[in-house]
N, C-alpha and C. Protein backbone atom coordinates (compact mmCIF):
# COMPACT_ATOMS: atom_id res chain seq x y z
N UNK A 1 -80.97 -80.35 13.27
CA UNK A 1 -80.05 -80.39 12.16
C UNK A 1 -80.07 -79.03 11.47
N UNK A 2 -78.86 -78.62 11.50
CA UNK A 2 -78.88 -77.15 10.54
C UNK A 2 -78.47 -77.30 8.99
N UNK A 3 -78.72 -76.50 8.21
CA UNK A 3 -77.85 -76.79 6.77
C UNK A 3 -77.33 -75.29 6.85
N UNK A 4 -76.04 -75.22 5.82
CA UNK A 4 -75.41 -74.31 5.73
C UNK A 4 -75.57 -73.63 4.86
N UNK A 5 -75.39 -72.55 4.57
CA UNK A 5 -76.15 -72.25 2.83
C UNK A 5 -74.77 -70.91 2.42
N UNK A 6 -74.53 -71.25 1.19
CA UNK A 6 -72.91 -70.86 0.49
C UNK A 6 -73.06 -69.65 -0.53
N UNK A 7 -73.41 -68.49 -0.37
CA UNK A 7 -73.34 -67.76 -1.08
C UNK A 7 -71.91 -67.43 -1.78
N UNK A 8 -72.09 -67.40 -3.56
CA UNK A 8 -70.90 -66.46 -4.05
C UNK A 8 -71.27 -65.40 -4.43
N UNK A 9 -70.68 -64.57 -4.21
CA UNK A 9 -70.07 -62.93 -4.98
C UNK A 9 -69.67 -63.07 -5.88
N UNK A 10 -69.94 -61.65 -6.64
CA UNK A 10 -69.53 -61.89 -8.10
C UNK A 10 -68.88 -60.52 -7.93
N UNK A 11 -67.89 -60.22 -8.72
CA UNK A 11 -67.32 -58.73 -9.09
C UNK A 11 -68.50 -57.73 -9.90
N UNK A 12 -67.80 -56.87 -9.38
CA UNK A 12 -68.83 -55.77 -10.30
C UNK A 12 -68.69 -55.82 -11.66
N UNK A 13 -67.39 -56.55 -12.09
CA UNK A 13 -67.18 -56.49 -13.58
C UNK A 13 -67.78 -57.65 -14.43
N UNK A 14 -68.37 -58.76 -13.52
CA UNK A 14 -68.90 -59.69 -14.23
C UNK A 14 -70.33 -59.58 -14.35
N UNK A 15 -70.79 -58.80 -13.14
CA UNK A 15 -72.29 -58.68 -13.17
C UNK A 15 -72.31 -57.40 -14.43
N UNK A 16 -71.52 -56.46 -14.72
CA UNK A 16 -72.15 -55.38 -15.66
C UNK A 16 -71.89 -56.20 -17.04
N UNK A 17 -70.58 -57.31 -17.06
CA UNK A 17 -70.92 -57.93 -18.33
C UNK A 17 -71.82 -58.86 -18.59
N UNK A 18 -72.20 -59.49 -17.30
CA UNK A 18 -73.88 -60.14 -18.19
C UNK A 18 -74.95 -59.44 -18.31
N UNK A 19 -75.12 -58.27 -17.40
CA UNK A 19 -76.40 -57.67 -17.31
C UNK A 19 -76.05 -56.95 -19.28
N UNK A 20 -74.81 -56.35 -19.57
CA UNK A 20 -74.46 -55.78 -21.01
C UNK A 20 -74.83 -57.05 -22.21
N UNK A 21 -74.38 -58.05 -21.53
CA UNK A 21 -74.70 -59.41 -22.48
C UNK A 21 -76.47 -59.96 -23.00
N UNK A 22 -76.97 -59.61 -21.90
CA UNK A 22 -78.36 -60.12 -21.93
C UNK A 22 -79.30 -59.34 -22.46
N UNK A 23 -78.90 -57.63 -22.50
CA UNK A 23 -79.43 -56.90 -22.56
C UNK A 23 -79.72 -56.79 -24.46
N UNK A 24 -77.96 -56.69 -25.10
CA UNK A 24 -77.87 -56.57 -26.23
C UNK A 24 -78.29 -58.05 -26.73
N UNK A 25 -78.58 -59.25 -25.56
CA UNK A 25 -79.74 -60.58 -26.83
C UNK A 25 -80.63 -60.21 -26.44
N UNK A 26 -81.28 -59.64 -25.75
CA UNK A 26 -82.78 -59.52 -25.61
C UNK A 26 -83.18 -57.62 -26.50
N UNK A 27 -82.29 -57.56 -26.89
CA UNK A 27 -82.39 -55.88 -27.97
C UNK A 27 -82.93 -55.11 -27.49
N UNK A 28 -82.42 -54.70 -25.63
CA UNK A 28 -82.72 -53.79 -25.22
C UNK A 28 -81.85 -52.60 -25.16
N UNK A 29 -80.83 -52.51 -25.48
CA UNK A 29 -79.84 -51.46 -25.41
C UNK A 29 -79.59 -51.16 -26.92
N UNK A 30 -79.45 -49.90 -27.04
CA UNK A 30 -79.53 -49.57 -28.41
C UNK A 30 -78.10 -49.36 -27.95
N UNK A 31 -77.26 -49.56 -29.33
CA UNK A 31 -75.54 -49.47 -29.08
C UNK A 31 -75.01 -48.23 -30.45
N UNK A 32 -74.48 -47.00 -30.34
CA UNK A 32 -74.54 -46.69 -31.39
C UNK A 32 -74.08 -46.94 -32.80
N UNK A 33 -74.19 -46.68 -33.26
CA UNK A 33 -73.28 -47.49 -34.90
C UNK A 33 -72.01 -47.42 -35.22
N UNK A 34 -71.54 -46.00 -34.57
CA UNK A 34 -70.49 -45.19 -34.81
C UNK A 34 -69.22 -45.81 -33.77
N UNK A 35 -69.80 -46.46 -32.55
CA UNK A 35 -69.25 -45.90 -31.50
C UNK A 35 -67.86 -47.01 -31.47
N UNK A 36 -66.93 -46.87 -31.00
CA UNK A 36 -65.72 -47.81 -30.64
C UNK A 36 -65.50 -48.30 -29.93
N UNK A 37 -66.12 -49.56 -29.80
CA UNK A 37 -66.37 -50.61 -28.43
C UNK A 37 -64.73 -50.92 -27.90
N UNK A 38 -63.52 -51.19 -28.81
CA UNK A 38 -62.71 -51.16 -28.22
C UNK A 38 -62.29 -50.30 -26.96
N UNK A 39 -60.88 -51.00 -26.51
CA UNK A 39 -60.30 -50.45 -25.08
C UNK A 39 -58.70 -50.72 -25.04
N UNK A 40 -58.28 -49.96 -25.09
CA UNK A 40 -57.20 -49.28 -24.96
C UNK A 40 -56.50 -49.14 -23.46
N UNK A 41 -55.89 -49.80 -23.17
CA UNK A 41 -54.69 -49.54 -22.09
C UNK A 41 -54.09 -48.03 -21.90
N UNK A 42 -54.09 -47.79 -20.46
CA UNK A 42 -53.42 -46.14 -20.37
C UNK A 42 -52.83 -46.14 -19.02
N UNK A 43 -51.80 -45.65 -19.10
CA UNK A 43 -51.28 -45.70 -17.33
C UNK A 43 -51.75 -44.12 -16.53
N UNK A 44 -51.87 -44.35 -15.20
CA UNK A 44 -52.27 -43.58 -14.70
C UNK A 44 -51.17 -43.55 -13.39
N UNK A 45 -50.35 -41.56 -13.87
CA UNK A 45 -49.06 -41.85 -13.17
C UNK A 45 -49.62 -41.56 -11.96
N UNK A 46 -50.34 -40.53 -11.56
CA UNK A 46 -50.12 -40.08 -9.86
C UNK A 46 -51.11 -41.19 -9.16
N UNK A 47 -51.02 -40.54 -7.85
CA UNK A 47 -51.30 -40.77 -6.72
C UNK A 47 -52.72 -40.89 -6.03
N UNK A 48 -53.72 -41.57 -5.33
CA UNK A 48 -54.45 -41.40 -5.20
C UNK A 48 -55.88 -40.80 -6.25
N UNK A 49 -55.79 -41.24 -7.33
CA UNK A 49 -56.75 -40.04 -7.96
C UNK A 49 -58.27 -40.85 -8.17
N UNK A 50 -59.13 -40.18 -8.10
CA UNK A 50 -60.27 -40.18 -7.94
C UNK A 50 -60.74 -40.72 -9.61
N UNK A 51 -61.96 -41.37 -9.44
CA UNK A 51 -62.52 -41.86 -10.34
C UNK A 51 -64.56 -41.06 -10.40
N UNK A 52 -64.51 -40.14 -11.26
CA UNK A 52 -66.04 -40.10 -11.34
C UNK A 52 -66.94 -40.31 -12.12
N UNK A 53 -68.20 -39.71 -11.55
CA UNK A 53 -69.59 -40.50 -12.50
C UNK A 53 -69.61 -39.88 -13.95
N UNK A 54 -69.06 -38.84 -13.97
CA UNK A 54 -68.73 -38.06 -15.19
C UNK A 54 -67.66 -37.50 -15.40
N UNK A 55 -67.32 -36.58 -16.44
CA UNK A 55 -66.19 -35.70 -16.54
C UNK A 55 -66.23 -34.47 -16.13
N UNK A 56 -66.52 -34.67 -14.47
CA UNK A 56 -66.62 -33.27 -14.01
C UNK A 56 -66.06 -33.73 -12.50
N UNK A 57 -64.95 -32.84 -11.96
CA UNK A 57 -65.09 -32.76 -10.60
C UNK A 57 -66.16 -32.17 -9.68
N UNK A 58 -67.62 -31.76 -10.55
CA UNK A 58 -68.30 -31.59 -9.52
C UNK A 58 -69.54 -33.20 -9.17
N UNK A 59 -68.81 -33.95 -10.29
CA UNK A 59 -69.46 -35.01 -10.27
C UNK A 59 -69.29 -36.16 -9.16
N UNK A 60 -70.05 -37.38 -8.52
CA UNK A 60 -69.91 -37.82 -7.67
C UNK A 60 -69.03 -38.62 -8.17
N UNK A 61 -68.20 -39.80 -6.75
CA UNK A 61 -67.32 -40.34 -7.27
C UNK A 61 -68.07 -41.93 -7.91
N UNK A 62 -67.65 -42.64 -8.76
CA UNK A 62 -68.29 -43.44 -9.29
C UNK A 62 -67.82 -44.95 -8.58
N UNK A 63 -66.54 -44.65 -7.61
CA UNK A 63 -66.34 -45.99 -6.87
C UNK A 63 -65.32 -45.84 -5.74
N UNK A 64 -65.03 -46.33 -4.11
CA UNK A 64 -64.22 -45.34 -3.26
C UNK A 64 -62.60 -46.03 -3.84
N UNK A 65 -62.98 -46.76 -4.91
CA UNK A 65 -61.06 -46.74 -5.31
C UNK A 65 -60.76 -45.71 -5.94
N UNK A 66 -59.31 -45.73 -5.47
CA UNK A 66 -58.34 -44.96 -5.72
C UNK A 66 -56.97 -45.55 -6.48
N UNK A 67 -56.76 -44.72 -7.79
CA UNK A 67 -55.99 -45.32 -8.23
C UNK A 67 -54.39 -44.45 -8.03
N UNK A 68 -53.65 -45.47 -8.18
CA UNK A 68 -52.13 -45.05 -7.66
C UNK A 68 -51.60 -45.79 -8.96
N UNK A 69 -50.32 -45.11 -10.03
CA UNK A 69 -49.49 -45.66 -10.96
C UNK A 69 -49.98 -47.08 -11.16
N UNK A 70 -51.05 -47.27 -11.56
CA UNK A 70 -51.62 -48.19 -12.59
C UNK A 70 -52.25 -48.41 -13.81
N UNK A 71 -52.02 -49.21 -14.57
CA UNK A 71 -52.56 -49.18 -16.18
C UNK A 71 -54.14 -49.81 -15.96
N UNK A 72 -54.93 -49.35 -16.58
CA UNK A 72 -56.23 -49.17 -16.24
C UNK A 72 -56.78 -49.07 -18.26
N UNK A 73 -57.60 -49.92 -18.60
CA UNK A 73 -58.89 -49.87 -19.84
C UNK A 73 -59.21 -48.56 -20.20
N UNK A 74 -59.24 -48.15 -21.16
CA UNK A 74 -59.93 -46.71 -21.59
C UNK A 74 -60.94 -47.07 -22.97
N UNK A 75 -61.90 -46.48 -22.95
CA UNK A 75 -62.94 -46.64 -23.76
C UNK A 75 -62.48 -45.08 -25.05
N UNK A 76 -62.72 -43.93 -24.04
CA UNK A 76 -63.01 -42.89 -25.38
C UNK A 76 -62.39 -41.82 -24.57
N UNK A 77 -62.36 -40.53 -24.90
CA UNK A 77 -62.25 -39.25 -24.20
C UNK A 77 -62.60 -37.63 -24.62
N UNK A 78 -62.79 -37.60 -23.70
CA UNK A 78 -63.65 -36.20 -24.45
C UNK A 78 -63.50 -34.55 -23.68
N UNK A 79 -63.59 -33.41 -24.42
CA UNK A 79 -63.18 -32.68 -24.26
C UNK A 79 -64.32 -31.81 -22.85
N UNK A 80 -64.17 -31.76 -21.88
CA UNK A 80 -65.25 -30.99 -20.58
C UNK A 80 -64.37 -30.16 -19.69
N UNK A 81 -64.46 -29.98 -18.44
CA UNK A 81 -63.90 -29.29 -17.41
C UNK A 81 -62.14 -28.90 -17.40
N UNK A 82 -61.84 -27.73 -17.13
CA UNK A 82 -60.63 -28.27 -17.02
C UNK A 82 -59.96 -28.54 -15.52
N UNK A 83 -58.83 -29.43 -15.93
CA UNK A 83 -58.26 -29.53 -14.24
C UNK A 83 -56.41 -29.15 -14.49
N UNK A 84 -56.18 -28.94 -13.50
CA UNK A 84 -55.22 -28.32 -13.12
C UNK A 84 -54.08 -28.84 -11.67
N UNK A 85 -53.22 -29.78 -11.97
CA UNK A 85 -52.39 -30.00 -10.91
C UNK A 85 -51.16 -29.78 -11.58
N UNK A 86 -50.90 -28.33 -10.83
CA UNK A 86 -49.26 -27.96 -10.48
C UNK A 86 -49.15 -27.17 -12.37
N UNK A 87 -47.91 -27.53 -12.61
CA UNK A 87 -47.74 -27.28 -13.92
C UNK A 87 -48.44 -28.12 -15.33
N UNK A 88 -49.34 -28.89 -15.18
CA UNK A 88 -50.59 -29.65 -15.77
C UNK A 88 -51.59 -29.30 -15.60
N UNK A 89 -52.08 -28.79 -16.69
CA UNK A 89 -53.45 -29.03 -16.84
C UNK A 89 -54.19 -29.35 -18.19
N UNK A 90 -55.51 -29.60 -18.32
CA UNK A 90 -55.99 -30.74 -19.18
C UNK A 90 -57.52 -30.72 -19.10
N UNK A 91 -58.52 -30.23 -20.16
CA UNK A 91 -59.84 -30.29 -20.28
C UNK A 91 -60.25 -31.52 -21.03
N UNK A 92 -59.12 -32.51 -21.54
CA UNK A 92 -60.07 -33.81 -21.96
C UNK A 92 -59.73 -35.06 -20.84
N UNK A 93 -61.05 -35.36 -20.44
CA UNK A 93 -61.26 -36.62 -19.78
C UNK A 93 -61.40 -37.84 -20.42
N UNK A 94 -60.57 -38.96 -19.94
CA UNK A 94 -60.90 -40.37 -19.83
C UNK A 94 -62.35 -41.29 -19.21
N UNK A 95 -62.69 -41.80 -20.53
CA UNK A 95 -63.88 -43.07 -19.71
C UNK A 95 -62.91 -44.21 -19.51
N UNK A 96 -62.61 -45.31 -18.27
CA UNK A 96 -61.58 -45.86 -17.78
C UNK A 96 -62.67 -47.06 -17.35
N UNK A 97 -62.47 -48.39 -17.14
CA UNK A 97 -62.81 -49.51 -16.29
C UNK A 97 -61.67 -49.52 -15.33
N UNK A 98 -62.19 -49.32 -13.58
CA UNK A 98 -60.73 -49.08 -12.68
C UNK A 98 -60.51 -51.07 -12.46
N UNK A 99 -59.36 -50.93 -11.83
CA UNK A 99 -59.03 -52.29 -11.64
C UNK A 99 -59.81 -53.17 -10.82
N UNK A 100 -60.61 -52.50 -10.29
CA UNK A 100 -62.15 -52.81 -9.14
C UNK A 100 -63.19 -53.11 -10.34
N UNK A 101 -62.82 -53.13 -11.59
CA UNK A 101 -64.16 -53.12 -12.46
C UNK A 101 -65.37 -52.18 -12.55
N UNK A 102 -65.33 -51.02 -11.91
CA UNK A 102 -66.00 -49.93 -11.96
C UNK A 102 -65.62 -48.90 -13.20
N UNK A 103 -66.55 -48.39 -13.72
CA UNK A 103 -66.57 -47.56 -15.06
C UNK A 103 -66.69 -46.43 -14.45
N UNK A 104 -66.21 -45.29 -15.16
CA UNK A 104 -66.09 -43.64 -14.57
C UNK A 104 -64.60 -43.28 -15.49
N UNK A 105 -64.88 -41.97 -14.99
CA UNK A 105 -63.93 -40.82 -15.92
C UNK A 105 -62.97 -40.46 -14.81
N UNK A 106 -61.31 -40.04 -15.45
CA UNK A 106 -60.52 -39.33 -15.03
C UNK A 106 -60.05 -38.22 -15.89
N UNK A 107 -59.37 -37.37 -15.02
CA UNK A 107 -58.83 -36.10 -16.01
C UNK A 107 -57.53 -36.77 -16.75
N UNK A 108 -57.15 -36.19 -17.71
CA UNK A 108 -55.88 -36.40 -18.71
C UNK A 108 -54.83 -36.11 -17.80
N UNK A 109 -55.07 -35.04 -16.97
CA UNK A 109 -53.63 -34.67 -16.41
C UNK A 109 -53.30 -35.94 -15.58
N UNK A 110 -53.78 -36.76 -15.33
CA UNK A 110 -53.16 -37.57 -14.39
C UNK A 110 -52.76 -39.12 -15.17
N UNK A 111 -53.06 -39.23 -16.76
CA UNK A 111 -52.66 -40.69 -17.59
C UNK A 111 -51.48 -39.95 -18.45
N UNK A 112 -50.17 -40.99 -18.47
CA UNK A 112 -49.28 -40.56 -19.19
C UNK A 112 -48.87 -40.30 -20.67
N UNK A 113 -48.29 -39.99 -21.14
CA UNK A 113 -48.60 -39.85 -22.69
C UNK A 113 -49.06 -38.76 -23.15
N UNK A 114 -49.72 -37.60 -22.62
CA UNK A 114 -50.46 -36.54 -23.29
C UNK A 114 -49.61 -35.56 -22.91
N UNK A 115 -49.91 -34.38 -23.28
CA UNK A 115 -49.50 -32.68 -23.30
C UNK A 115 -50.63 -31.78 -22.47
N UNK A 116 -50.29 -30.43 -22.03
CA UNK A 116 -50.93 -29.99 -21.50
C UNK A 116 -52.23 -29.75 -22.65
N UNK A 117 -53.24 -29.75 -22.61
CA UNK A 117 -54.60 -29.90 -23.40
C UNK A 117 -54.59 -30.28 -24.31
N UNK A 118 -53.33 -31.58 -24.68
CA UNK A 118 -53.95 -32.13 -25.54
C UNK A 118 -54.40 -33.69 -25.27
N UNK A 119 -55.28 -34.48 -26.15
CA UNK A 119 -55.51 -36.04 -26.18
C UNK A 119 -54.79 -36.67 -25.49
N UNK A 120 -55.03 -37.92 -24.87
CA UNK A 120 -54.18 -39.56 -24.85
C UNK A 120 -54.22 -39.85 -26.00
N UNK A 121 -52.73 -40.05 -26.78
CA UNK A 121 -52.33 -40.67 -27.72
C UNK A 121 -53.54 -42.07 -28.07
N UNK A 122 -53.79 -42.47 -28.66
CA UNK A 122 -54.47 -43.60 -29.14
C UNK A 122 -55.68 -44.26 -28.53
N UNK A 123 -56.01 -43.23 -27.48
CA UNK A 123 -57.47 -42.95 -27.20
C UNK A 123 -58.97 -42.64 -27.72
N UNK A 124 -59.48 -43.00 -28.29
CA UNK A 124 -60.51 -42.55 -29.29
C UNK A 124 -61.32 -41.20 -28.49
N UNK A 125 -61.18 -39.44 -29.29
CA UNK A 125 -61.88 -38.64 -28.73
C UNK A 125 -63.27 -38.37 -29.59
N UNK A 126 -63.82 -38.23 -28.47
CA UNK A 126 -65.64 -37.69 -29.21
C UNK A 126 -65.52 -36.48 -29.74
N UNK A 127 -66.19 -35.93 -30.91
CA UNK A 127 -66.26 -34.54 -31.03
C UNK A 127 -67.75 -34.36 -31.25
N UNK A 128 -68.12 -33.41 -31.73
CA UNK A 128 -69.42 -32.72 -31.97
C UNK A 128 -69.99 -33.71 -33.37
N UNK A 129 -68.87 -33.58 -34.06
CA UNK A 129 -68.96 -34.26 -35.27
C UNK A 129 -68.65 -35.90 -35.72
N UNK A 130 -68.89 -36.50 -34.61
CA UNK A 130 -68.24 -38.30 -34.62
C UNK A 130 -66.94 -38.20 -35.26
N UNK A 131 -66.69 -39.32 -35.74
CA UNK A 131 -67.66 -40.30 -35.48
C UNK A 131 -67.30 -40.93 -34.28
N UNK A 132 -66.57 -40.66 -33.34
CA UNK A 132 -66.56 -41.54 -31.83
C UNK A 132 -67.56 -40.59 -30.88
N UNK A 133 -68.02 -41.58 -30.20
CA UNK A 133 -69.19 -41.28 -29.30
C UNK A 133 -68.46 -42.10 -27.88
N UNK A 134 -68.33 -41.81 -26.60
CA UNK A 134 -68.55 -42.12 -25.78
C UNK A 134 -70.15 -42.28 -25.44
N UNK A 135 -69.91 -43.56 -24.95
CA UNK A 135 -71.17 -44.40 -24.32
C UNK A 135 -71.80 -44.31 -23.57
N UNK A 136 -71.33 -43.68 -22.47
CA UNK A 136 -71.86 -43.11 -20.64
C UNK A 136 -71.42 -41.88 -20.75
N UNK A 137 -72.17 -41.62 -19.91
CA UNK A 137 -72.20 -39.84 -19.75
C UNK A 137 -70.86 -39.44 -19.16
C-alpha cells in the first residue's frame, strides 16, 4: 500500500508576509518611526526591464522576472546611479513589489509620470534629511 503525500507552495509574497508578520509580534524587526509603510501604484512603460537587489545596475538581479508595461507597488525612491535609455535619463530609483511578489529596485526612466531627473509623482523620496526612509537597501 502506498500513500500519497500533497505538498502546497506558497508564493514568495505570502511567505515574506508572514515571515514580516511574525517577526514584528515576536519584536524582532525594528521598523523605523519615520518610515511610510504605504504603496503606491506606478506603471512601468518599457520592455523587458530588469528588477534589482539595489539601486544600482551593478547590483544583482533580485528575481529572473521581467517586467513589460505593467503597474507594479512602489514603496519609496531614492536618489543613486544614474541610467540612461535613449533620450531618458534618471538617478532616482524605485523600491517596487514585481507582480511575482519579489521586492527590488528599478530606475525612474523606465515608470511613467516623471521627467528626466526628476521624482515619480506621489512616490515617497528618501533624503539625507527624512523624514522618508526606504526600508531595504
Amino acid at each position: 500500500m502506498s500513500s500519497k503525500i500533497t505538498t502546497r507552495l506558497f508564493s514568495p509574497r505570502t511567505l515574506l508576509a508572514a515571515l514580516i508578520g511574525l517577526t514584528a509580534l515576536l519584536g524582532l524587526m525594528a521598523v523605523p518611526a519615520q518610515a511610510d509603510p504605504s504603496v503606491r501604484p506606478v506603471h512601468i512603460w518599457a520592455s523587458q526591464v530588469r528588477v534589482r537587489e539595489c539601486a544600482s545596475t551593478t547590483c544583482g538581479l533580485a528575481t529572473s522576472e521581467r517586467l513589460t508595461n505593467v503597474t507594479v507597488q512602489a514603496f519609496c525612491q531614492r536618489w543613486e546611479e544614474k541610467v540612461t535609455d535613449g533620450s531618458y535619463y534618471n538617478h532616482y530609483w524605485v523600491e517596487i513589489i514585481t507582480p511575482g511578489g519579489w521586492l527590488g529596485w528599478v530606475s525612474a526612466v523606465y515608470v511613467s509620470g516623471g521627467s528626466n531627473d526628476g521624482p515619480i509623482p506621489n512616490v515617497p523620496v528618501e533624503t539625507n534629511s527624512g523624514p522618508v526612509y526606504c526600508e531595504y537597501p
